[in-house]
PDB file of N, CA and C in Angstrom:
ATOM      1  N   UNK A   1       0.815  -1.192   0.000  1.00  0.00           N
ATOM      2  CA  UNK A   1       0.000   0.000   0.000  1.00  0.00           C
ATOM      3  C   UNK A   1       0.866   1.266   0.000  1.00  0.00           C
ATOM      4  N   UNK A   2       2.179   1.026   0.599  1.00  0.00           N
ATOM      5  CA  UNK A   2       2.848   2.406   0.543  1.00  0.00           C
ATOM      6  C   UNK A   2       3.299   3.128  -0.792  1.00  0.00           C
ATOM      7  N   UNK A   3       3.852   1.388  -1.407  1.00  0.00           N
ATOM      8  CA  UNK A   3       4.270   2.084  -2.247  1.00  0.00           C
ATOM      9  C   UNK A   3       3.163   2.749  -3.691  1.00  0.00           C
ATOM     10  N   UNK A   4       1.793   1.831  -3.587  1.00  0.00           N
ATOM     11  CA  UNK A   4       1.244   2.487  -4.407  1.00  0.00           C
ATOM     12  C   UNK A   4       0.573   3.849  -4.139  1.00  0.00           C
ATOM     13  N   UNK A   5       0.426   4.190  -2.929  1.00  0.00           N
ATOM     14  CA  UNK A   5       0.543   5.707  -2.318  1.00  0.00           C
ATOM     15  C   UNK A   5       1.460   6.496  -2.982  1.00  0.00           C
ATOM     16  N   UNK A   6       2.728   6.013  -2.767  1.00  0.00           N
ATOM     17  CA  UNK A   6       3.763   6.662  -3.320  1.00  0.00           C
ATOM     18  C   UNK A   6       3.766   7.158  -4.714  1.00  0.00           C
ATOM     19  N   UNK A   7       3.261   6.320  -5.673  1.00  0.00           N
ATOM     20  CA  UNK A   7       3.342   6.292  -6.866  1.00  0.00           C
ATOM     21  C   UNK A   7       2.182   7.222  -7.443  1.00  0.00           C
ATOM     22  N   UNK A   8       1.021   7.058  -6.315  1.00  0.00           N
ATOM     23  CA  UNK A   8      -0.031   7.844  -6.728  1.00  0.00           C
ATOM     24  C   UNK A   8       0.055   9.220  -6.652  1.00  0.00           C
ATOM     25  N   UNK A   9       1.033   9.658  -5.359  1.00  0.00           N
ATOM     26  CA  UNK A   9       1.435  11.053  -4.996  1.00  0.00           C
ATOM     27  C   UNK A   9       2.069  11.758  -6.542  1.00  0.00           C
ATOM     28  N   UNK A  10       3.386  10.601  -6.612  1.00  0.00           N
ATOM     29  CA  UNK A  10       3.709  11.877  -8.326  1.00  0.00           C
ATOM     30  C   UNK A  10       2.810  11.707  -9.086  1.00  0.00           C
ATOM     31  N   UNK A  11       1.877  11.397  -9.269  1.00  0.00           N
ATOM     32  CA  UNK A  11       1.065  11.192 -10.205  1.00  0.00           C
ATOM     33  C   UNK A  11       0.838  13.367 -10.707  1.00  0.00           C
ATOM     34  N   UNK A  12       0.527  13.497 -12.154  1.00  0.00           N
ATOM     35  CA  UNK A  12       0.119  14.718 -12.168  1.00  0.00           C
ATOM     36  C   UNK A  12      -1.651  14.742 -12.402  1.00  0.00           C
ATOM     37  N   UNK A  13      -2.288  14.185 -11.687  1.00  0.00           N
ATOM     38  CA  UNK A  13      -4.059  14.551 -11.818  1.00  0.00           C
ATOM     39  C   UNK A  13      -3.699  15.247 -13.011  1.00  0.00           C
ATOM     40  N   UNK A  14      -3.578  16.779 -13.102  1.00  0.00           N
ATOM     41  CA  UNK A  14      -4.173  18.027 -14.215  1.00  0.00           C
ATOM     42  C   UNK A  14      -3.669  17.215 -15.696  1.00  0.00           C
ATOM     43  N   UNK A  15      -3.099  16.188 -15.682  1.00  0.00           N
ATOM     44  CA  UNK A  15      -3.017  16.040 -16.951  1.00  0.00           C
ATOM     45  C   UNK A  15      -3.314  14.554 -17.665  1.00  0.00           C
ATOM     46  N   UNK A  16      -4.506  14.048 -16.759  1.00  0.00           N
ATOM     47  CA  UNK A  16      -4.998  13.104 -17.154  1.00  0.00           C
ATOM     48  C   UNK A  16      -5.373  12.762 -18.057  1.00  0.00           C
ATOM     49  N   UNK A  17      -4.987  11.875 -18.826  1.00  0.00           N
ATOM     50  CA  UNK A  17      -5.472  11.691 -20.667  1.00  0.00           C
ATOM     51  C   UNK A  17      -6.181   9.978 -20.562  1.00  0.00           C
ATOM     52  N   UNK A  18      -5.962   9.532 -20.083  1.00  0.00           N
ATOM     53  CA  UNK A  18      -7.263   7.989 -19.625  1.00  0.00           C
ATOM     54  C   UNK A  18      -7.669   7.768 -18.303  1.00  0.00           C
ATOM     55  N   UNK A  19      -8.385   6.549 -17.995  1.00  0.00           N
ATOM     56  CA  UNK A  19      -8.976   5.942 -17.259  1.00  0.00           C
ATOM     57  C   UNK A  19      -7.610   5.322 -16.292  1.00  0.00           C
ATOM     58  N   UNK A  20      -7.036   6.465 -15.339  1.00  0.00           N
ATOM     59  CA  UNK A  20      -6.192   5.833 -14.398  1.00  0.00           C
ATOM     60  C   UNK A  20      -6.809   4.994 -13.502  1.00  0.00           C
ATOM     61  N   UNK A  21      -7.641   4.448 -13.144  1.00  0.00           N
ATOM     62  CA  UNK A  21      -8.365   3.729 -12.397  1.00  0.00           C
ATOM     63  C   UNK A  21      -8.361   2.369 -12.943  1.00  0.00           C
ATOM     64  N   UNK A  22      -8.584   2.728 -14.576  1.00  0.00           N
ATOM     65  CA  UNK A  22      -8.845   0.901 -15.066  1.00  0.00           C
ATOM     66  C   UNK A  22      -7.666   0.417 -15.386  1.00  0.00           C
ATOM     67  N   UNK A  23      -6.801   1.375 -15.356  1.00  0.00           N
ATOM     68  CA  UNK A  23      -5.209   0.937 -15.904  1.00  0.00           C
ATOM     69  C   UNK A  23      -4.615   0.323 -14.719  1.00  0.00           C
ATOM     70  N   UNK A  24      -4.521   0.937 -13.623  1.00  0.00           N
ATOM     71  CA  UNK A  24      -4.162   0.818 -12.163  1.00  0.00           C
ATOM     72  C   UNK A  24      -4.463  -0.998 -11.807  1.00  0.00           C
ATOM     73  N   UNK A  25      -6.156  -0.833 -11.579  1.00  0.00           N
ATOM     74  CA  UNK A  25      -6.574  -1.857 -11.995  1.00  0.00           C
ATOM     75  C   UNK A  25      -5.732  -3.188 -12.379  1.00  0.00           C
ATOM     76  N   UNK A  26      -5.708  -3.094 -13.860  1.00  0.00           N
ATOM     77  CA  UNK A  26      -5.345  -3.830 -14.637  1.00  0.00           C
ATOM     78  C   UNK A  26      -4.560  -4.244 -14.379  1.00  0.00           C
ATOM     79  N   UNK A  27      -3.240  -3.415 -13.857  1.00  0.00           N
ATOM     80  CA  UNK A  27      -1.629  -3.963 -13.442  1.00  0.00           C
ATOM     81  C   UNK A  27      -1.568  -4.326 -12.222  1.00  0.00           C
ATOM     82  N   UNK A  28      -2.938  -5.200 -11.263  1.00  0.00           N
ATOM     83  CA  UNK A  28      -2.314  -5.012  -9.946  1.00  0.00           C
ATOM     84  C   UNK A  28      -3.416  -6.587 -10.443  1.00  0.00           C
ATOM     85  N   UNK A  29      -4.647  -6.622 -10.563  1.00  0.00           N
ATOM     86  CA  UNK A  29      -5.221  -7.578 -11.256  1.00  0.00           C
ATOM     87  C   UNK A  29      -4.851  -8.287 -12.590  1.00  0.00           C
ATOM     88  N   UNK A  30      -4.206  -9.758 -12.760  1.00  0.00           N
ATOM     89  CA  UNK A  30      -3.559 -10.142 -13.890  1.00  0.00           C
ATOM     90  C   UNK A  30      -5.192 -10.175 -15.209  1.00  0.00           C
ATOM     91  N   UNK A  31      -4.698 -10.633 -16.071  1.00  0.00           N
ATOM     92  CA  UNK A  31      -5.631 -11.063 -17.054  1.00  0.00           C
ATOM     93  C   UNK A  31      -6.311 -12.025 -16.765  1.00  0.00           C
ATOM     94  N   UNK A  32      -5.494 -12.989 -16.729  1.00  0.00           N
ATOM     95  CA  UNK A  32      -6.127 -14.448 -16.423  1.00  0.00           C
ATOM     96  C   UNK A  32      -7.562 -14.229 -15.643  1.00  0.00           C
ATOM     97  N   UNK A  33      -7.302 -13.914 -14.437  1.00  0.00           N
ATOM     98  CA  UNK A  33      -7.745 -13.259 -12.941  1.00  0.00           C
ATOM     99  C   UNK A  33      -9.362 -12.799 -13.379  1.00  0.00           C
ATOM    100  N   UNK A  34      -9.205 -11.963 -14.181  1.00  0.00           N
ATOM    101  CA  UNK A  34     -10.117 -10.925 -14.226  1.00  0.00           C
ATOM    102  C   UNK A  34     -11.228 -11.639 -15.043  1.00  0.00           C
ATOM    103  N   UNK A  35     -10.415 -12.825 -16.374  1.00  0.00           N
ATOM    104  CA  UNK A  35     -11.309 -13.515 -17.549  1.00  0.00           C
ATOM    105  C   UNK A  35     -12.086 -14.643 -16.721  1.00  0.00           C
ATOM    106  N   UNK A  36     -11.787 -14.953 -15.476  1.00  0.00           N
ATOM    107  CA  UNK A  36     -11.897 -16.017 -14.926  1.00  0.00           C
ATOM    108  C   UNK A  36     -13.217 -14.913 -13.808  1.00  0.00           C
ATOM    109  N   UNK A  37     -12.966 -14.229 -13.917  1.00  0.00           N
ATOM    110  CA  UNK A  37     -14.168 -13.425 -12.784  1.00  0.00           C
ATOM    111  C   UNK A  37     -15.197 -13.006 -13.779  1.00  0.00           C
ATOM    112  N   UNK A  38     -14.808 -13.072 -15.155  1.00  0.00           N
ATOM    113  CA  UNK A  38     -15.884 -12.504 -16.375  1.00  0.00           C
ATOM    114  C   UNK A  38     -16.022 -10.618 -16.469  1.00  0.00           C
ATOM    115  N   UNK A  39     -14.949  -9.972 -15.704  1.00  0.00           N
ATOM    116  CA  UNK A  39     -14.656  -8.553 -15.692  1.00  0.00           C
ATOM    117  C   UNK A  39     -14.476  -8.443 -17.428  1.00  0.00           C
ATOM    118  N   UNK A  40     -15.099  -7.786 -18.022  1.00  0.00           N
ATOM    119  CA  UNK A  40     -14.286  -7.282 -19.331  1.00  0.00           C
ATOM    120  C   UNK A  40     -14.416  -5.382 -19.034  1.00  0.00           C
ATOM    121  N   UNK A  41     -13.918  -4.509 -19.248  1.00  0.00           N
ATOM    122  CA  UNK A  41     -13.943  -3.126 -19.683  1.00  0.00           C
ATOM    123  C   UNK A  41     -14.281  -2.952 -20.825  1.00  0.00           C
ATOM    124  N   UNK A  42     -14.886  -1.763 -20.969  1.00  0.00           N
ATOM    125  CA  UNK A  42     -15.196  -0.994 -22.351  1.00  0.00           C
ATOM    126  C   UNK A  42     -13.690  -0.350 -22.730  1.00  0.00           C
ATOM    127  N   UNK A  43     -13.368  -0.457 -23.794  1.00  0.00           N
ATOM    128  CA  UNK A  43     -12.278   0.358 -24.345  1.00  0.00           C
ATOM    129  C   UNK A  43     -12.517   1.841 -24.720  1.00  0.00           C
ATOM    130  N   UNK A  44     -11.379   2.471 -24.039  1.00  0.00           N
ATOM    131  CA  UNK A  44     -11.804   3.997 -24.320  1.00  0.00           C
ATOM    132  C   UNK A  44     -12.115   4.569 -25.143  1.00  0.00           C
ATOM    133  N   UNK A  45     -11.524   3.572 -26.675  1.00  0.00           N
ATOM    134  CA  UNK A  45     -12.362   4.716 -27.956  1.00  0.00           C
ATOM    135  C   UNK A  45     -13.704   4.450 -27.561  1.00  0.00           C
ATOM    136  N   UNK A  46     -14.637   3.170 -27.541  1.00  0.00           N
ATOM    137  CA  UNK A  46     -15.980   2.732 -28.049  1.00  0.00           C
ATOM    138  C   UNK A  46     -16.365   3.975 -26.494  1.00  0.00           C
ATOM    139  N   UNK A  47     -15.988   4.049 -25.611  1.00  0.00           N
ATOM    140  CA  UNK A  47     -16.484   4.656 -24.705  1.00  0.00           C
ATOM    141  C   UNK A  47     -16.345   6.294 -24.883  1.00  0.00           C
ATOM    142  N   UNK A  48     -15.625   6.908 -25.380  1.00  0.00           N
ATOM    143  CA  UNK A  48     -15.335   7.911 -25.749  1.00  0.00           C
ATOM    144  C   UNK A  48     -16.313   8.200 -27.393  1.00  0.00           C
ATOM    145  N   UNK A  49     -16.616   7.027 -28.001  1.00  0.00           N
ATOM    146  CA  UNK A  49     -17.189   7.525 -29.525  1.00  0.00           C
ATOM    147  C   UNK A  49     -18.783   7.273 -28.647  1.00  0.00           C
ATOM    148  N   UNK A  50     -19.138   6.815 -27.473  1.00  0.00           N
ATOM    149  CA  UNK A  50     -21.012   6.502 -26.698  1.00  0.00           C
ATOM    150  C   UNK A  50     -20.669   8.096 -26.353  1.00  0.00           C
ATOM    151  N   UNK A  51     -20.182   8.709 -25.692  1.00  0.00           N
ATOM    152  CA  UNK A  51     -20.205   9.651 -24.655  1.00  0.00           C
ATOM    153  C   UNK A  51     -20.475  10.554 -25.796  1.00  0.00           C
ATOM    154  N   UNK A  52     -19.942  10.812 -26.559  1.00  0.00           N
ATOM    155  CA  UNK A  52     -20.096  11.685 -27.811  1.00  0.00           C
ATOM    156  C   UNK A  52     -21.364  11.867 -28.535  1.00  0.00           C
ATOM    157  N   UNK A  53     -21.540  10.370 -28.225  1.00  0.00           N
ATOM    158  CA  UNK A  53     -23.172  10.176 -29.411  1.00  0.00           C
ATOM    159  C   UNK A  53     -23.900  10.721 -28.350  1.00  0.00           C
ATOM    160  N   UNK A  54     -24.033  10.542 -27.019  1.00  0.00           N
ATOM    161  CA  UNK A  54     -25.254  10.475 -26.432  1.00  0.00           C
ATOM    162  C   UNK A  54     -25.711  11.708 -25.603  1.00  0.00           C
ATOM    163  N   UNK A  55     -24.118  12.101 -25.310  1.00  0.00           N
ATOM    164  CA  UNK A  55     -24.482  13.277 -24.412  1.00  0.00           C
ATOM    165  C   UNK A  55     -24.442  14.498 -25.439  1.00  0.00           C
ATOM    166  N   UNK A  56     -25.571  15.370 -25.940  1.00  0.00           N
ATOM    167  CA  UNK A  56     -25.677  16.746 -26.711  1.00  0.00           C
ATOM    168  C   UNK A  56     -25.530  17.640 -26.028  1.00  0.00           C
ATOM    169  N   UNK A  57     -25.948  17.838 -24.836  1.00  0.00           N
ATOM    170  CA  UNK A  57     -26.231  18.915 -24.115  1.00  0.00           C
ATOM    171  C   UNK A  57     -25.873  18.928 -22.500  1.00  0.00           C
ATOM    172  N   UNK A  58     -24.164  18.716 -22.849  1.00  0.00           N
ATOM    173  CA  UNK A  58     -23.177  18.187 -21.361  1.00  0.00           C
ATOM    174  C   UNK A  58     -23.961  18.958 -20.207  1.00  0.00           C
ATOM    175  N   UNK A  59     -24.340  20.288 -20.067  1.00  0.00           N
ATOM    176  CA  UNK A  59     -24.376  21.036 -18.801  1.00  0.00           C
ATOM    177  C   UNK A  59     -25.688  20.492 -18.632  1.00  0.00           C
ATOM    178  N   UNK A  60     -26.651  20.234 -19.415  1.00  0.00           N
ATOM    179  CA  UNK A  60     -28.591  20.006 -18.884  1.00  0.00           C
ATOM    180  C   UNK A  60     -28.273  18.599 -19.039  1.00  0.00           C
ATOM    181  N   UNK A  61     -27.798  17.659 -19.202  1.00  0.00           N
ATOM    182  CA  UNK A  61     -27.877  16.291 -19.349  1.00  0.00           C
ATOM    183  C   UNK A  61     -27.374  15.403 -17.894  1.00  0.00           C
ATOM    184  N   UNK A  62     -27.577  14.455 -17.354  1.00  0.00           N
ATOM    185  CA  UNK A  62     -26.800  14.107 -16.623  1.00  0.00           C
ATOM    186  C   UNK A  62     -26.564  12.688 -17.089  1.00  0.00           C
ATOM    187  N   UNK A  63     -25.414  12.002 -15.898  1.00  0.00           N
ATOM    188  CA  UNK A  63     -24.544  11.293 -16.952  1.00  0.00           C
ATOM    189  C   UNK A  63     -24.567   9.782 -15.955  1.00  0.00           C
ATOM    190  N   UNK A  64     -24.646   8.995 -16.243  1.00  0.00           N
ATOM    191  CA  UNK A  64     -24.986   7.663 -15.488  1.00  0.00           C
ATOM    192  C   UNK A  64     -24.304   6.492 -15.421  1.00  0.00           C
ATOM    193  N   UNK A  65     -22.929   5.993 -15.058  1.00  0.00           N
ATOM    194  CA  UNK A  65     -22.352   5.005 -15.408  1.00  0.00           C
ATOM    195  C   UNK A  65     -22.691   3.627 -14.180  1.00  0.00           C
ATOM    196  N   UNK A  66     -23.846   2.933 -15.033  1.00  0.00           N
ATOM    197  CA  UNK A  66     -24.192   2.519 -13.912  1.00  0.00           C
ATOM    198  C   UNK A  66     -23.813   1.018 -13.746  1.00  0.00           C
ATOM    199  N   UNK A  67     -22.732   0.530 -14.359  1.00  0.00           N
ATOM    200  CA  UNK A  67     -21.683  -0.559 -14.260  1.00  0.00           C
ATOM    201  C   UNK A  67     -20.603  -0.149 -13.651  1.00  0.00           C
ATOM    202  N   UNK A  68     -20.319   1.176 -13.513  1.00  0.00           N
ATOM    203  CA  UNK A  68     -19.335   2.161 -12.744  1.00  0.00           C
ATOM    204  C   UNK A  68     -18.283   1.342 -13.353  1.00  0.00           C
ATOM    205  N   UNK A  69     -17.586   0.161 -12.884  1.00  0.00           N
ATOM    206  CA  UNK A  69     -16.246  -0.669 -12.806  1.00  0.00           C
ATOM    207  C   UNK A  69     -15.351   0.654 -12.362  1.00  0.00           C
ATOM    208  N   UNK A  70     -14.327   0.933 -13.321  1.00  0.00           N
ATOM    209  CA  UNK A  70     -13.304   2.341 -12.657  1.00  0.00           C
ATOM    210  C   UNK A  70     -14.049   3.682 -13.293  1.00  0.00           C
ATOM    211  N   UNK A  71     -15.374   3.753 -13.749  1.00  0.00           N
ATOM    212  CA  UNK A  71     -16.125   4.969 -14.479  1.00  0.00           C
ATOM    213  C   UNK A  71     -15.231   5.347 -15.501  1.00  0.00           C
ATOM    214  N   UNK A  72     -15.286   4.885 -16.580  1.00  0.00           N
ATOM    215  CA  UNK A  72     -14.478   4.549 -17.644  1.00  0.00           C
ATOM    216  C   UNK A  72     -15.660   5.909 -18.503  1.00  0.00           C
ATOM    217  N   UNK A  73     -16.769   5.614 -18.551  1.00  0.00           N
ATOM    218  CA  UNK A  73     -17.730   6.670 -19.231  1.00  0.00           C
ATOM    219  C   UNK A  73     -17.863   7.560 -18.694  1.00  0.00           C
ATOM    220  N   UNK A  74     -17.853   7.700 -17.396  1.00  0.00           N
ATOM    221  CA  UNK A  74     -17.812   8.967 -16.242  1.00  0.00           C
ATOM    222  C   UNK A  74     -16.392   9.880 -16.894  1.00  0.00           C
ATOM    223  N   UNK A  75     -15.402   9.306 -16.894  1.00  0.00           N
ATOM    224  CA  UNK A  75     -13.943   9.945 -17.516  1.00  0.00           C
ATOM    225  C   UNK A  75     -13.996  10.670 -18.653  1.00  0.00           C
ATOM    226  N   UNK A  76     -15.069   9.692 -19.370  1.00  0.00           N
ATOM    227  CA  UNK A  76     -14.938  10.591 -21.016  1.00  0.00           C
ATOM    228  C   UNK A  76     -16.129  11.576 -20.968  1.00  0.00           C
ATOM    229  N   UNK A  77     -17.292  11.668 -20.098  1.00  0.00           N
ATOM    230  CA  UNK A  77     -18.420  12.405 -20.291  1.00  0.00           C
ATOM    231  C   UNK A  77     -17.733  13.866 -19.267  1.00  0.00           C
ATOM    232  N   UNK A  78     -17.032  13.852 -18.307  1.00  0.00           N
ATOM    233  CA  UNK A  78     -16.411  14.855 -17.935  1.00  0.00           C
ATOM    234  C   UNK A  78     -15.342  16.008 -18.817  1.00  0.00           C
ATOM    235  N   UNK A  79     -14.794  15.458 -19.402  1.00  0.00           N
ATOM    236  CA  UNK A  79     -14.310  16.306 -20.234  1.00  0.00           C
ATOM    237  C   UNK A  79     -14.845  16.927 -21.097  1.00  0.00           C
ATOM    238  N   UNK A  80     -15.924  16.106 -21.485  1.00  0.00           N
ATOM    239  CA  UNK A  80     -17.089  16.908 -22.898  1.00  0.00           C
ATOM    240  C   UNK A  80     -17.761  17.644 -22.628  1.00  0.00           C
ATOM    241  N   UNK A  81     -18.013  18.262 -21.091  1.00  0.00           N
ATOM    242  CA  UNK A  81     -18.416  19.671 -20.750  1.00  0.00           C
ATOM    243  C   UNK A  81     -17.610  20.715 -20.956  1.00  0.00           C
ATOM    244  N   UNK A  82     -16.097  20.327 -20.962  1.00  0.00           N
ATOM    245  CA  UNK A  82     -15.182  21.631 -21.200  1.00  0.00           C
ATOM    246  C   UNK A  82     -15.451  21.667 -22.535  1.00  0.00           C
ATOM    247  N   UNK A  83     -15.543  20.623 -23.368  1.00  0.00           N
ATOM    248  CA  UNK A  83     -14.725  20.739 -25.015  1.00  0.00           C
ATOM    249  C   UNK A  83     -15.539  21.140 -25.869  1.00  0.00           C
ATOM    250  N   UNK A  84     -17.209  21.059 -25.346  1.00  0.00           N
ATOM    251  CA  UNK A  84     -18.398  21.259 -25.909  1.00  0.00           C
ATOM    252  C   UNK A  84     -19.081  22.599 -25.604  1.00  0.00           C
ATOM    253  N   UNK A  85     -19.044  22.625 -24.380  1.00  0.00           N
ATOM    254  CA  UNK A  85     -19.383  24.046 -23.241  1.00  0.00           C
ATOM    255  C   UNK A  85     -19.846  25.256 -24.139  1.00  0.00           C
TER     256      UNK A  85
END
């Protein structure tokens, strides 16, 4: 735990470009592991090309990821209030 504390501290938040949560995830949970629990993720394009289609109107819309896993759609529907705004 320390050291992934540690690792999380340099982390730079402001310049988040994916789903640090499902990546994190991923490297601490093997493959095998996860196929054997039936976990699959959405991949960030297909999740990034839904968030696009669905949300028109980022500020009046609200946004629902209700498989949550690491909010993989939550990640991409947050930014499309700045980029759309």
């Amino acid at each position: 735990m320390r050291t992934l504390s540690r690792r999380l501290a340099r982390f730079d938040w402001s310049a988040v470009e994916q789903d640090v949560l499902k990546v994190l995830y991923e490297n601490i949970i093997g493959a095998e592991t996860r196929k054997r629990l039936g976990e699959y993720y959405t991949p960030d394009w297909l999740a990034h090309i839904m968030v696009t289609e669905a949300i028109a109107t980022p500020l009046e819309q609200r946004v629902l990821d209700a498989a949550c896993g690491s909010g993989t759609f939550l990640f991409h529907a947050y930014p499309s209030i700045f980029s759309r705004g």
